[in-house]
C-alpha atoms as a PDB file:
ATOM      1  CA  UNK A   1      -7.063  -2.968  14.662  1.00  0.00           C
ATOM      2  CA  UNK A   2      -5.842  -1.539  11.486  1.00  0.00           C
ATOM      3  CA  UNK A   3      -9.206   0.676  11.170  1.00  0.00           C
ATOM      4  CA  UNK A   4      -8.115   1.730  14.547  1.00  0.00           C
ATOM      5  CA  UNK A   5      -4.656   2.979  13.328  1.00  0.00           C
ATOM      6  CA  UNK A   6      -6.702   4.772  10.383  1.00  0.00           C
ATOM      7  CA  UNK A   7      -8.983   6.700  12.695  1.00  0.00           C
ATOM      8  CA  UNK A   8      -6.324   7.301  15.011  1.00  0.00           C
ATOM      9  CA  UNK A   9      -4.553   8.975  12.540  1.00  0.00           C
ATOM     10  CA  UNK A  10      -7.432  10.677  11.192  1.00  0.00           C
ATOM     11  CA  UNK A  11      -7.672  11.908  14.944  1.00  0.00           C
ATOM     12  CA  UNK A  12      -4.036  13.197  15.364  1.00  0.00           C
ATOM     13  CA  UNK A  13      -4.193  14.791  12.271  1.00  0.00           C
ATOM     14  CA  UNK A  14      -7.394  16.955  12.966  1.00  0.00           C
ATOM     15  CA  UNK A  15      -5.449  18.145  16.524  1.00  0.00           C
ATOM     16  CA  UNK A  16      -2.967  20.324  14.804  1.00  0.00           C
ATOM     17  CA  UNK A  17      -3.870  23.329  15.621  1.00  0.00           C
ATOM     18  CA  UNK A  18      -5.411  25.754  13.292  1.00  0.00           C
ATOM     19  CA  UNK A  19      -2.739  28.297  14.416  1.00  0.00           C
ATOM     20  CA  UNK A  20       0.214  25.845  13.391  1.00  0.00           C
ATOM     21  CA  UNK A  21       1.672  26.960   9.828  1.00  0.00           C
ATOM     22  CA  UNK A  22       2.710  24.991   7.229  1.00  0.00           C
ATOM     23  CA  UNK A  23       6.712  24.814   7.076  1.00  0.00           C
ATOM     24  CA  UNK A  24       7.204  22.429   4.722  1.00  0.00           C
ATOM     25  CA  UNK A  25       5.180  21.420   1.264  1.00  0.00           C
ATOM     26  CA  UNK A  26       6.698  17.760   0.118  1.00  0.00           C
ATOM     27  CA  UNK A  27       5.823  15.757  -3.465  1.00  0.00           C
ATOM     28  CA  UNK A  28       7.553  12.535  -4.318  1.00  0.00           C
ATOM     29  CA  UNK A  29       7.201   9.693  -6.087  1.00  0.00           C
ATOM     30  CA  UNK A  30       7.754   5.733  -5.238  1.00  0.00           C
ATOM     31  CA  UNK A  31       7.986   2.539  -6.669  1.00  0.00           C
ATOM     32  CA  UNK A  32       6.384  -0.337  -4.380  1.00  0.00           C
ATOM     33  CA  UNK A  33       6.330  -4.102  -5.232  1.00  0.00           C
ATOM     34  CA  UNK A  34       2.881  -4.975  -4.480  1.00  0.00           C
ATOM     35  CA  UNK A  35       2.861  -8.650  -3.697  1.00  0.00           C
ATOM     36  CA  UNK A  36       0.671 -11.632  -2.765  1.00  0.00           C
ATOM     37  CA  UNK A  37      -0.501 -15.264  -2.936  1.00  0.00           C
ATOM     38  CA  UNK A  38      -3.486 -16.933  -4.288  1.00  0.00           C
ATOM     39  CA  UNK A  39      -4.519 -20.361  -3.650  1.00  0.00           C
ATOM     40  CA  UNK A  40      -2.470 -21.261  -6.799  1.00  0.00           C
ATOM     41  CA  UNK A  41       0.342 -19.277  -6.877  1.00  0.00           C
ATOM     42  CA  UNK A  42       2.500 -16.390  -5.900  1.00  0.00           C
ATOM     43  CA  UNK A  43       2.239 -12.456  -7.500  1.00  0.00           C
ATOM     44  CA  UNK A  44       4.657  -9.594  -7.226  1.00  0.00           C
ATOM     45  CA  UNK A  45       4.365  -6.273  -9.533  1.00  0.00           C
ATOM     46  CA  UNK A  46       5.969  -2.856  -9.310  1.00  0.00           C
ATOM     47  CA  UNK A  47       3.492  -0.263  -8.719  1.00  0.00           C
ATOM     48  CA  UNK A  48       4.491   3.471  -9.392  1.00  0.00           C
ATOM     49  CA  UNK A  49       3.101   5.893  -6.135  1.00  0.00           C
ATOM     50  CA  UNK A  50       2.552   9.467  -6.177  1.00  0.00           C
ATOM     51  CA  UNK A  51       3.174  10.758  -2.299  1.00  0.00           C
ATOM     52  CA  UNK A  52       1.878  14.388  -0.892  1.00  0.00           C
ATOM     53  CA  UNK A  53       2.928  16.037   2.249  1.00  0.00           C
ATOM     54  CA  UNK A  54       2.663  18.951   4.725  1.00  0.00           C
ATOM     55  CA  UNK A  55       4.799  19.474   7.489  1.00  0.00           C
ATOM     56  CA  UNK A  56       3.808  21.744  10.003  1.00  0.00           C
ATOM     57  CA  UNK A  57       6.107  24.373  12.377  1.00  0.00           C
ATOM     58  CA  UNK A  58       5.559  22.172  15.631  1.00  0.00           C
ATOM     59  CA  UNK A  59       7.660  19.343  12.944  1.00  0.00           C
ATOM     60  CA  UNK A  60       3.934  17.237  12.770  1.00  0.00           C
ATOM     61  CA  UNK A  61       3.864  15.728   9.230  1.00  0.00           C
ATOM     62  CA  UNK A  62       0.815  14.376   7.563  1.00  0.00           C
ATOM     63  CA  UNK A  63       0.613  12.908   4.001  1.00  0.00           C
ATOM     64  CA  UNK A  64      -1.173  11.113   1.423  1.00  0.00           C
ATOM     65  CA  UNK A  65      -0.627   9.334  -1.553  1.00  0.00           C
ATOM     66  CA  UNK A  66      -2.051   7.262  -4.672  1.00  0.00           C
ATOM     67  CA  UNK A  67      -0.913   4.259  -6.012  1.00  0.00           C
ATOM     68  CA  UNK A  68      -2.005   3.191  -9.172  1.00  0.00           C
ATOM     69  CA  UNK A  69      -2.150  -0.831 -10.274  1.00  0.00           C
ATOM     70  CA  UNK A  70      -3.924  -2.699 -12.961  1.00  0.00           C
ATOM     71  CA  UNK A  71      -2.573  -5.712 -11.656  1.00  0.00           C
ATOM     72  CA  UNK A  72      -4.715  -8.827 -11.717  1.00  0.00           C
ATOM     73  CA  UNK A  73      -3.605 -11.927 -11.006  1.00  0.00           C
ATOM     74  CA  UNK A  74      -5.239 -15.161 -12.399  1.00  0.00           C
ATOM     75  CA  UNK A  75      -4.773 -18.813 -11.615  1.00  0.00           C
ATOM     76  CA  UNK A  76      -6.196 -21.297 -13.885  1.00  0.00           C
ATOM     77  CA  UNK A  77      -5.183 -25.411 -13.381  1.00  0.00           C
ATOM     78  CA  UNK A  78      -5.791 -26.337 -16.838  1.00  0.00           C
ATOM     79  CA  UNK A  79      -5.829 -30.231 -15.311  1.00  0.00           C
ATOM     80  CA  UNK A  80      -9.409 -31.986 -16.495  1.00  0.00           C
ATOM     81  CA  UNK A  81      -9.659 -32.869 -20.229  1.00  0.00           C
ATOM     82  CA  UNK A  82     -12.491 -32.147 -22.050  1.00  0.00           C
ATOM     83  CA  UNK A  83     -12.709 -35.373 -24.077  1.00  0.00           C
ATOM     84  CA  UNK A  84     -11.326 -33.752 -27.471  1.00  0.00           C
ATOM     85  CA  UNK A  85      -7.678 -33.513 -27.114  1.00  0.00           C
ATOM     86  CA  UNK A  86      -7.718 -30.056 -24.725  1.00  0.00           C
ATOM     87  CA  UNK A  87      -7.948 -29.512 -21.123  1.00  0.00           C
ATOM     88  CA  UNK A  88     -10.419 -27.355 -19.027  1.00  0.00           C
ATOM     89  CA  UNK A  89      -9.307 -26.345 -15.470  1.00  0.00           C
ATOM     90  CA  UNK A  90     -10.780 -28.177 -12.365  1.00  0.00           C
ATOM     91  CA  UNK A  91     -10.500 -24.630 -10.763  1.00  0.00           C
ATOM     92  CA  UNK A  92     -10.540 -20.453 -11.488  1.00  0.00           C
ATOM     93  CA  UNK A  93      -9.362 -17.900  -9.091  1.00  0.00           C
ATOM     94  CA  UNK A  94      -8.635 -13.907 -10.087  1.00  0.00           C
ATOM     95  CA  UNK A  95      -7.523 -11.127  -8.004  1.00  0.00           C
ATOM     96  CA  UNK A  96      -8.172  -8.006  -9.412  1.00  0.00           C
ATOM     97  CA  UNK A  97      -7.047  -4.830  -7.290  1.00  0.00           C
ATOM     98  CA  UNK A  98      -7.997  -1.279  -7.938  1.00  0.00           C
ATOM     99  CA  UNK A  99      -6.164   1.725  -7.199  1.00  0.00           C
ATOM    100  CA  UNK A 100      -4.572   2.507  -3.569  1.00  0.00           C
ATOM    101  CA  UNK A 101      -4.916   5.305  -1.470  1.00  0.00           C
ATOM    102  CA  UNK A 102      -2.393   6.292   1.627  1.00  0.00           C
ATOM    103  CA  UNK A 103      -2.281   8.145   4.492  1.00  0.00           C
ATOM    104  CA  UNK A 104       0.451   8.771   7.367  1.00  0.00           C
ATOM    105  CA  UNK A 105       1.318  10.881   9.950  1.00  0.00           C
ATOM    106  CA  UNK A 106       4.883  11.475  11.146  1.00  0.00           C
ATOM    107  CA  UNK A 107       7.048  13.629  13.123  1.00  0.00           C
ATOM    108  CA  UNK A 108      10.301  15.690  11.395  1.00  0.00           C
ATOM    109  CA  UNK A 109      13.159  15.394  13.863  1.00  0.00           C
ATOM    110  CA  UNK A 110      15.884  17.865  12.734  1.00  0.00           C
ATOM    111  CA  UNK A 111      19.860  17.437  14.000  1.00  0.00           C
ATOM    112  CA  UNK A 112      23.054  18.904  12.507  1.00  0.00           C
ATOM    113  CA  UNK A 113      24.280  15.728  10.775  1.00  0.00           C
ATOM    114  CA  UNK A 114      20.472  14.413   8.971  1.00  0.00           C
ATOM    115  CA  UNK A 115      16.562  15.326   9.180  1.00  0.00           C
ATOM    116  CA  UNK A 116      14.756  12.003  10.187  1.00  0.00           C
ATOM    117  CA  UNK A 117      10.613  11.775   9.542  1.00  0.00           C
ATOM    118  CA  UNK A 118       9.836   8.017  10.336  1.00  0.00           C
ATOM    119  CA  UNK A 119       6.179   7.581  10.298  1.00  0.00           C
ATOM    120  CA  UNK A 120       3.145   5.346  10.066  1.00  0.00           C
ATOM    121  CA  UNK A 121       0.743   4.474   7.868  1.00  0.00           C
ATOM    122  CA  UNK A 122      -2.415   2.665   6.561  1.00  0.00           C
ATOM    123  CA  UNK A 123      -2.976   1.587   2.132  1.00  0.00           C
ATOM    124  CA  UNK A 124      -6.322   0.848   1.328  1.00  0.00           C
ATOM    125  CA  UNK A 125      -6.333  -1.143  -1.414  1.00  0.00           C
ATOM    126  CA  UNK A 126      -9.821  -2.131  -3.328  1.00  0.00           C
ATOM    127  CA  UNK A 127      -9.796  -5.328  -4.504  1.00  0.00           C
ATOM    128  CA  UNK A 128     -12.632  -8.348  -5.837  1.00  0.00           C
ATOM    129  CA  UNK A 129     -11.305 -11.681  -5.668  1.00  0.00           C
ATOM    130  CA  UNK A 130     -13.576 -14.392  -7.272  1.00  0.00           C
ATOM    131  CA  UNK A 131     -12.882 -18.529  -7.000  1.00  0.00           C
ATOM    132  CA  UNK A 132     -14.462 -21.684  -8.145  1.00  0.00           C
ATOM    133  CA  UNK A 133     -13.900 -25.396  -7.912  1.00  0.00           C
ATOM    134  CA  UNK A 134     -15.692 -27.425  -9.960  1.00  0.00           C
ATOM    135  CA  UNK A 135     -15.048 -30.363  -8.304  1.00  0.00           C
ATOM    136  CA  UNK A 136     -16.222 -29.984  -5.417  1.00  0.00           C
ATOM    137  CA  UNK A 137     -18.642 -27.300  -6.225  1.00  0.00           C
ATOM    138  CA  UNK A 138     -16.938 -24.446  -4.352  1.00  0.00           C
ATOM    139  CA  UNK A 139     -17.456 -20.974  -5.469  1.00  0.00           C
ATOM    140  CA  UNK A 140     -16.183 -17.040  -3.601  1.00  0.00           C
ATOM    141  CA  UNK A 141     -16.850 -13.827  -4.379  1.00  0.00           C
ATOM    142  CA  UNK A 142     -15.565 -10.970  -2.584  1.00  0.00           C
ATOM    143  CA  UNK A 143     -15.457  -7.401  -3.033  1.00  0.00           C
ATOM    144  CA  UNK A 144     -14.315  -5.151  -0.055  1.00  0.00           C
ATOM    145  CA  UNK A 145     -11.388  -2.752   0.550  1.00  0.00           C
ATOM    146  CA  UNK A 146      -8.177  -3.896   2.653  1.00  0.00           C
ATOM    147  CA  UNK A 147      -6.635  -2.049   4.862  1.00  0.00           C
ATOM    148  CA  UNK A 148      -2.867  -2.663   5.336  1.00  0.00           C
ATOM    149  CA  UNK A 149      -0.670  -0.461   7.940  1.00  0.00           C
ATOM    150  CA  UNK A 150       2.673   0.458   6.881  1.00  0.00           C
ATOM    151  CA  UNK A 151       5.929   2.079   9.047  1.00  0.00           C
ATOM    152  CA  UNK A 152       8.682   4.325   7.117  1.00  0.00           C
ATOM    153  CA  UNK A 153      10.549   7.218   7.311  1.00  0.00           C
ATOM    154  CA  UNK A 154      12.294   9.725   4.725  1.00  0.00           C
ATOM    155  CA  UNK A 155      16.076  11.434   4.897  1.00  0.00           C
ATOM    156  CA  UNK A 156      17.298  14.560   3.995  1.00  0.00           C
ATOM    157  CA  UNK A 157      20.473  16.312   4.707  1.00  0.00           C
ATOM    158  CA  UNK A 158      20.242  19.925   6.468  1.00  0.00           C
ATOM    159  CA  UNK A 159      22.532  21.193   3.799  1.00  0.00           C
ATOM    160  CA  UNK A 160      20.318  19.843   1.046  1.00  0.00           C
ATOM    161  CA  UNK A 161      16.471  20.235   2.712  1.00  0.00           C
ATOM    162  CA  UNK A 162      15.249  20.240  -0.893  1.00  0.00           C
ATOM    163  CA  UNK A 163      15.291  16.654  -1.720  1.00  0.00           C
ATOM    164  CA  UNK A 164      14.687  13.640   0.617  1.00  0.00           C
ATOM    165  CA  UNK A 165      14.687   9.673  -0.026  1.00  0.00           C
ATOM    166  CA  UNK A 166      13.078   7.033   2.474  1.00  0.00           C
ATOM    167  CA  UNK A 167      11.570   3.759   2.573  1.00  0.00           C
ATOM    168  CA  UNK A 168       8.908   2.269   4.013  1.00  0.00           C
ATOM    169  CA  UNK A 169       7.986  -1.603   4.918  1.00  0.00           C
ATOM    170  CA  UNK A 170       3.972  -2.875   4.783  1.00  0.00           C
ATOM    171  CA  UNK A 171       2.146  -5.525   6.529  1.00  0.00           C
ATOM    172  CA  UNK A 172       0.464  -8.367   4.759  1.00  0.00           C
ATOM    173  CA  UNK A 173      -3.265  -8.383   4.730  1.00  0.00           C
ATOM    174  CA  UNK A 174      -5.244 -11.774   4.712  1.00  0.00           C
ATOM    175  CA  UNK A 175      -8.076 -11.360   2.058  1.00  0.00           C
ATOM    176  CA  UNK A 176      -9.537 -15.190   2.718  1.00  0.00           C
ATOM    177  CA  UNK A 177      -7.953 -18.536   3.670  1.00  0.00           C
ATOM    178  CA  UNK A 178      -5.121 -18.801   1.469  1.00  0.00           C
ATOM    179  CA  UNK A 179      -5.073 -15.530  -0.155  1.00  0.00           C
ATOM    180  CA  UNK A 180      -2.615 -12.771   0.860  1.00  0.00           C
ATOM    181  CA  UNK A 181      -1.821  -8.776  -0.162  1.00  0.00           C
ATOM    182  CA  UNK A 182       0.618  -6.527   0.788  1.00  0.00           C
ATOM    183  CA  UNK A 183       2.541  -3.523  -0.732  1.00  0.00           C
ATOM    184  CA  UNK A 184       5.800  -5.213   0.493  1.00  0.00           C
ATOM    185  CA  UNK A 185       8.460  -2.473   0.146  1.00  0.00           C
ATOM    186  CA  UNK A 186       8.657   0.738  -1.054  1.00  0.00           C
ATOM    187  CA  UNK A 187      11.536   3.464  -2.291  1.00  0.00           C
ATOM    188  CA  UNK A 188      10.186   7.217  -2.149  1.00  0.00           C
ATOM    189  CA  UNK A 189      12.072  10.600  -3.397  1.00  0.00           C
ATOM    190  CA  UNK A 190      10.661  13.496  -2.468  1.00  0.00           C
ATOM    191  CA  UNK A 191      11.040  17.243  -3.481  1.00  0.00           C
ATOM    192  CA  UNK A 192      10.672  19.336  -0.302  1.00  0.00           C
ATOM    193  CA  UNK A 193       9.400  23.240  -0.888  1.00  0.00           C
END
């Protein structure tokens, strides 16, 4: 379903017409708390997002955006000794993500009191994710890219077009039994030309 939403945004995007001109030219920034659970334990981080946008005369907005993260969460259980005074762990997991990219199509409504874009979304995160249990002789490794739809929408006042601030709220993406991702919440600012 969530490849749907990408290609059907993909779609929607490609149907503004080549005659519609570009009203609005928008760069922001956000800070998202990209979030999870292992098989061991929880993860949260604050990720820094760069945001693009274009929104056309017939008030159609599409956007994309980058999100960089280095984040990679470990669990270890450090619970089997080995014999000389130290322990080894019975099992290993590690999440390591890669860089995200966004896209999101919207619609600008425009009123005397406040300009309203809510929107939707899809991140697609790149991730491996590798586990082992050495009792019972379990091992994973996974490499693939998740796709994880988001809904938001950004502010601005009519009197003050020039700068906007939204939000916008992600889904959670299931990676492999026990194991979780999502980009949780998100703050943008934007700088509207």
């Amino acid at each position: 379903m969530k490849k749907k939403i990408l290609f059907a945004s993909l779609l929607t995007s490609l149907s503004v017409p080549a005659s519609a001109m570009i009203k609005e030219y928008s760069i922001g920034v956000g800070i998202s708390e990209t979030q999870g659970q292992l098989k061991g334990r929880d993860f949260s981080g604050l990720e820094p997002t760069v945001n693009l946008g274009l929104t056309f005369d017939n008030n159609i907005m599409i956007g994309t955006g980058f999100t960089t993260t280095g984040y990679n969460p470990r669990s270890n259980s450090y619970d089997i000794s080995n014999g000389m005074g130290g322990l080894i762990s019975s099992y290993e997991e590690h999440l390591k993500l890669s860089s995200a990219i966004n896209l999101r199509l919207g619609y600008k409504f425009e009123t005397d009191v406040v300009n309203i874009t809510p929107y939707l979304g899809v991140n697609a995160f790149s991730y491996k994710y590798s586990y082992s249990n050495k009792i019972d002789d379990v091992s994973e490794n996974l490499s693939d890219t998740a796709y994880i739809p988001f809904i938001g929408a950004e502010f601005s006042h009519p009197d003050y077009p020039l700068l906007s601030m939204g939000f916008r709220l992600s889904d959670k993406k299931s990676i492999t039994n026990g194991v979780e991702l999502t980009q949780g919440g998100m703050v943008t600012f934007s700088v509207n030309l």
